[in-house]
Structures are given as structure tokens and as C-alpha cells.
Protein backbone atom coordinates (compact mmCIF):
# COMPACT_ATOMS: atom_id res chain seq x y z
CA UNK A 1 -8.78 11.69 -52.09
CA UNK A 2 -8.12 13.24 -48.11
CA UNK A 3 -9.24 11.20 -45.23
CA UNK A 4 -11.69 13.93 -44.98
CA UNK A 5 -13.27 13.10 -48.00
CA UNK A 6 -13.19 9.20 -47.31
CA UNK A 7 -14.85 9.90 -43.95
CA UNK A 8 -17.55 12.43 -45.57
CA UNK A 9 -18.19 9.33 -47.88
CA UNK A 10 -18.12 6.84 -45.20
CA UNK A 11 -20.94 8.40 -41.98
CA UNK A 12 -22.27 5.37 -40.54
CA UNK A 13 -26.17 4.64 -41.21
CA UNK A 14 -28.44 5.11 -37.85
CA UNK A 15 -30.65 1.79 -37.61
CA UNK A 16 -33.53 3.58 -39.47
CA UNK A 17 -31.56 3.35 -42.46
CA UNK A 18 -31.04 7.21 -42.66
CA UNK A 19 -27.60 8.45 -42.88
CA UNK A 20 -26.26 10.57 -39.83
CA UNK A 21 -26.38 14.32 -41.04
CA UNK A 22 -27.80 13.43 -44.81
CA UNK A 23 -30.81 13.22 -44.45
CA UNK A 24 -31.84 9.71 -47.01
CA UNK A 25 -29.04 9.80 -49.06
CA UNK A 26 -26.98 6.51 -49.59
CA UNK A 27 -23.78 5.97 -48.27
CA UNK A 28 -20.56 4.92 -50.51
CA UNK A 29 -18.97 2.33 -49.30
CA UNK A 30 -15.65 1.97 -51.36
CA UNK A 31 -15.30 -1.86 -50.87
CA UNK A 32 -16.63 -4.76 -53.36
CA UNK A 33 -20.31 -5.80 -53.26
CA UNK A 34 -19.87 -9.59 -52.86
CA UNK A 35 -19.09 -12.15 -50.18
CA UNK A 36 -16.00 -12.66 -48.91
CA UNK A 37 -15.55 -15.81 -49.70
CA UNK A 38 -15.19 -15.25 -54.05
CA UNK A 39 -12.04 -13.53 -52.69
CA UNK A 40 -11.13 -16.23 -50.02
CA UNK A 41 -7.10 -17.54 -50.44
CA UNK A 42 -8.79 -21.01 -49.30
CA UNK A 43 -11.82 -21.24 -51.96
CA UNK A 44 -10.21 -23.22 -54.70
CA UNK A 45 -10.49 -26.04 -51.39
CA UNK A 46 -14.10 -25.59 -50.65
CA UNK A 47 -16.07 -28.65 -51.59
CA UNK A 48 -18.71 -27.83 -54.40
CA UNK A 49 -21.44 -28.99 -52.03
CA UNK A 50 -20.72 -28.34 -48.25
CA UNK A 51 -22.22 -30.83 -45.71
CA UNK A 52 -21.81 -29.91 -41.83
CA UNK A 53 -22.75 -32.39 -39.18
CA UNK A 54 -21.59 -29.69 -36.65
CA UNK A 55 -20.09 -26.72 -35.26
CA UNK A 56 -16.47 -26.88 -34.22
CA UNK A 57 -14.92 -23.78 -32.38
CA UNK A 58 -11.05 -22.91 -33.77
CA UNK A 59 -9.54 -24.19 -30.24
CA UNK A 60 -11.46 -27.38 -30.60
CA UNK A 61 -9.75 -28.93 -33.68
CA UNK A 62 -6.00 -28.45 -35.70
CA UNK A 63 -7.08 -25.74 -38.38
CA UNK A 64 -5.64 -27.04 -41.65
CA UNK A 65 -4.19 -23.49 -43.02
CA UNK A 66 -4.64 -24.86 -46.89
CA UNK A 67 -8.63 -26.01 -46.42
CA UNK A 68 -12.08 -24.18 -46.35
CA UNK A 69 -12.92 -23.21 -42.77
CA UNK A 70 -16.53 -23.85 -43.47
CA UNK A 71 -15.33 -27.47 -44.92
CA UNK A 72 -13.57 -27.55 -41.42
CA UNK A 73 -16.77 -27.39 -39.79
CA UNK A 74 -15.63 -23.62 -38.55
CA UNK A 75 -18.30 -21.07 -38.29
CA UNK A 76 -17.29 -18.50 -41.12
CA UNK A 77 -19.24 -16.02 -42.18
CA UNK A 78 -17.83 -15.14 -45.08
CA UNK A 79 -20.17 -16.13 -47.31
CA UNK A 80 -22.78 -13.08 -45.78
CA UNK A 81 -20.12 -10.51 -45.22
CA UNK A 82 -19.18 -7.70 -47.62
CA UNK A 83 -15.47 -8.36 -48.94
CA UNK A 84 -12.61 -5.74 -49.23
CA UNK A 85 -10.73 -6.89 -45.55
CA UNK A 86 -8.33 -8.92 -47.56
CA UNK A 87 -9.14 -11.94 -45.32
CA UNK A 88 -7.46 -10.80 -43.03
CA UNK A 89 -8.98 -13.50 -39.89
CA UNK A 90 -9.12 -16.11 -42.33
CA UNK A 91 -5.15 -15.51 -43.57
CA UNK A 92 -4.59 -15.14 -39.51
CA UNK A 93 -6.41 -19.25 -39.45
CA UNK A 94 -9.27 -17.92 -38.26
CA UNK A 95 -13.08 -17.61 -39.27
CA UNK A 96 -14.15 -14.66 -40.75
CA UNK A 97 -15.99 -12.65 -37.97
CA UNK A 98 -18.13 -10.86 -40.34
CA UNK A 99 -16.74 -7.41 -39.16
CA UNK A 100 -17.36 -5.60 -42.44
CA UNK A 101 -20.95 -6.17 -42.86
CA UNK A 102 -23.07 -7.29 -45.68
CA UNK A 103 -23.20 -6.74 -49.28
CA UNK A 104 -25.96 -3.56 -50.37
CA UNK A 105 -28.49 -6.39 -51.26
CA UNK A 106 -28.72 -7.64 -47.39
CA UNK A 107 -31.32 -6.19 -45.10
CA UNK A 108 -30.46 -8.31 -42.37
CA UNK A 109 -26.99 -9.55 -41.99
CA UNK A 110 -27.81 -12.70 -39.11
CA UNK A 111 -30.38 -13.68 -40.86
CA UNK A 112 -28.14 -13.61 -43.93
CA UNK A 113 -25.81 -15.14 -42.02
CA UNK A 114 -28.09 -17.46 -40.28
CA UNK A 115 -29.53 -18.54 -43.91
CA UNK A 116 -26.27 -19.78 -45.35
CA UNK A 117 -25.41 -21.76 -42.52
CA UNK A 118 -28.70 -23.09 -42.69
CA UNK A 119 -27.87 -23.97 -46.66
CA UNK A 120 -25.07 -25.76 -45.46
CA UNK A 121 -26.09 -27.96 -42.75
CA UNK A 122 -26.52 -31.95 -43.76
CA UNK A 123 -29.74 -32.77 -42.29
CA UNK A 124 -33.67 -32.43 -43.11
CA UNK A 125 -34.81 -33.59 -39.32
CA UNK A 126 -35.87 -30.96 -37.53
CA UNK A 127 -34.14 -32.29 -34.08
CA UNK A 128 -30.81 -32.98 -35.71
CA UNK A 129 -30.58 -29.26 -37.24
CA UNK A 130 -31.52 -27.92 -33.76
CA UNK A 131 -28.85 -30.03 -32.39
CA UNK A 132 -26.52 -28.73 -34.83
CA UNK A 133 -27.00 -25.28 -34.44
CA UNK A 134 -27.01 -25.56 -30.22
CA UNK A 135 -23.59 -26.01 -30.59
CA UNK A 136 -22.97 -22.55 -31.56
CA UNK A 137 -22.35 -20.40 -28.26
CA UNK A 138 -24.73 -17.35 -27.99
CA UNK A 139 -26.34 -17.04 -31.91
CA UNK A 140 -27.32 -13.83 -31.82
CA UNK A 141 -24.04 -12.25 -30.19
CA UNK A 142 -22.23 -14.64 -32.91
CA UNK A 143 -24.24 -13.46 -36.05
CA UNK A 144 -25.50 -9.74 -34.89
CA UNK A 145 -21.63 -9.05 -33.69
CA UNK A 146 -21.29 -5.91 -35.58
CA UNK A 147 -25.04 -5.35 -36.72
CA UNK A 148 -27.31 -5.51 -33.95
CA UNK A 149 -28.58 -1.99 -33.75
CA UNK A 150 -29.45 -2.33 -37.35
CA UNK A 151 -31.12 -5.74 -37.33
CA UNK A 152 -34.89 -6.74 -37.35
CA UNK A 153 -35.05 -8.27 -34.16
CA UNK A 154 -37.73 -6.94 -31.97
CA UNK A 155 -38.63 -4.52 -34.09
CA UNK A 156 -42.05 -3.47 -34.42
CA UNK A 157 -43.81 -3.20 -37.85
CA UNK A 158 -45.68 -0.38 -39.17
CA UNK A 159 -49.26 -1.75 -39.59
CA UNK A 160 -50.66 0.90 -42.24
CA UNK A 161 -54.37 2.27 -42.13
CA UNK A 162 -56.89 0.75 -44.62
């Protein structure tokens, strides 16, 4: 296959969900459909059941190169973002930025991303997982990093006539 043809496949989706010069056609993406973290050189170290207290941020704490970021108390979002980089930021001993997106069955990759941190946090009290998740700087630039445009935030919905 040319570059060309790879790039034909490839036109980026405007934030309606249409496809830039095809009308409603869907885009191929040629990389898996699952997290990143089933291909993850660290997952045979991730606890079965992961417990966070808090957020640390990579220059706050010795990375261990062998153990789970996530088990580190990193914020990785692997576990929302569409394999096929090779892990390349976590291989590098750092958290996975999320810049390839999220698998075809996401709508909305923060709040994807947003809902399996919120899995993962060890609390139930409502102050203590607000304290938790203040200690990540600037949510929505950390979780909408490469999606923005295309995310449901402040968007209006389409009330339909009776």
C-alpha cells in the first residue's frame, strides 16, 4: 500500500463525526481496537485489583521501569487509549499520554478516561475521591489532550419535536 493510500484511509473525523471530504463514511484506522494496556511490556506487574490513594506526577517519585505505572500511582491512560504505538511513553518510563485516541466503541475519550480512573481509585467518600482527583493538574487539558474538539463538553443537545 502507498502513503497515498494510507492517508486516503486515514482523513481525520471533523467533531460532528463526519469524515472530511466523505461525506458519513467510516474511517479505517489500521491499528488494534483495544486498550493499550493488553499490549503493555509492564502488565504481567499490574495488581489484579488496583487501589490508588493518589496521583503522583513522574518527577515526583523514582519510576520503577519493571512495575505498572498505574500501580505506581502514575496517571496512565492506557487503559482508554486505542493501542498500536508500541508503548512507546510507557517503554520511554513514562505514562501513556493517550495520544492515539480511543478504541471505535468510545464516544468520549475523557470521560473514558475519566471513568477508569474513577474504577481505580480506593475510596467510596465523596471528599476523599475529590481530594484524590485535585491532585491531578488541569483535568480536562490532561484527559481531552488530543480529543477536545471531538468531546461532549459544552455541547448542546438536539431536543427533538414531539
Amino acid at each position: 500500500m502507498t502513503a497515498e493510500q494510507i492517508s486516503a484511509l486515514c482523513l481525520p473525523r471533523t467533531a460532528c463525526g463526519k469524515d472530511k471530504g466523505r461525506g458519513n463514511q467510516r474511517v479505517r484506522v489500521l491499528a488494534p481496537d483495544h486498550a493499550l494496556c493488553e499490549e503493555c511490556p509492564r502488565k504481567d506487574s499490574k495488581p489484579e485489583r488496583l487501589a490508588l490513594v493518589e496521583f503522583k506526577r513522574p518527577h515526583q517519585v523514582l519510576i520503577d521501569e519493571e512495575t505498572c505505572l498505574l500501580a505506581q500511582g502514575l496517571l496512565c491512560l492506557g487503559p482508554a487509549t486505542r493501542a498500536g504505538c508500541g508503548a512507546l511513553c510507557v517503554k520511554g518510563n513514562m505514562p501513556c499520554s493517550g495520544c492515539f485516541g480511543p478504541t471505535s466503541r468510545v464516544r468520549d475519550y475523557g470521560g473514558k478516561a475519566l471513568s477508569a480512573l474513577a474504577s481505580i481509585v480506593a475510596s467510596n467518600d465523596r471528599e476523599e475521591i475529590v481530594r484524590i482527583f485535585q491532585q491531578i493538574p488541569d483535568p480536562t487539558g490532561t484527559l481531552y489532550r488530543y480529543s477536545l474538539p471531538a468531546s461532549l463538553l459544552r455541547r448542546r443537545r438536539e431536543v427533538r419535536a414531539a
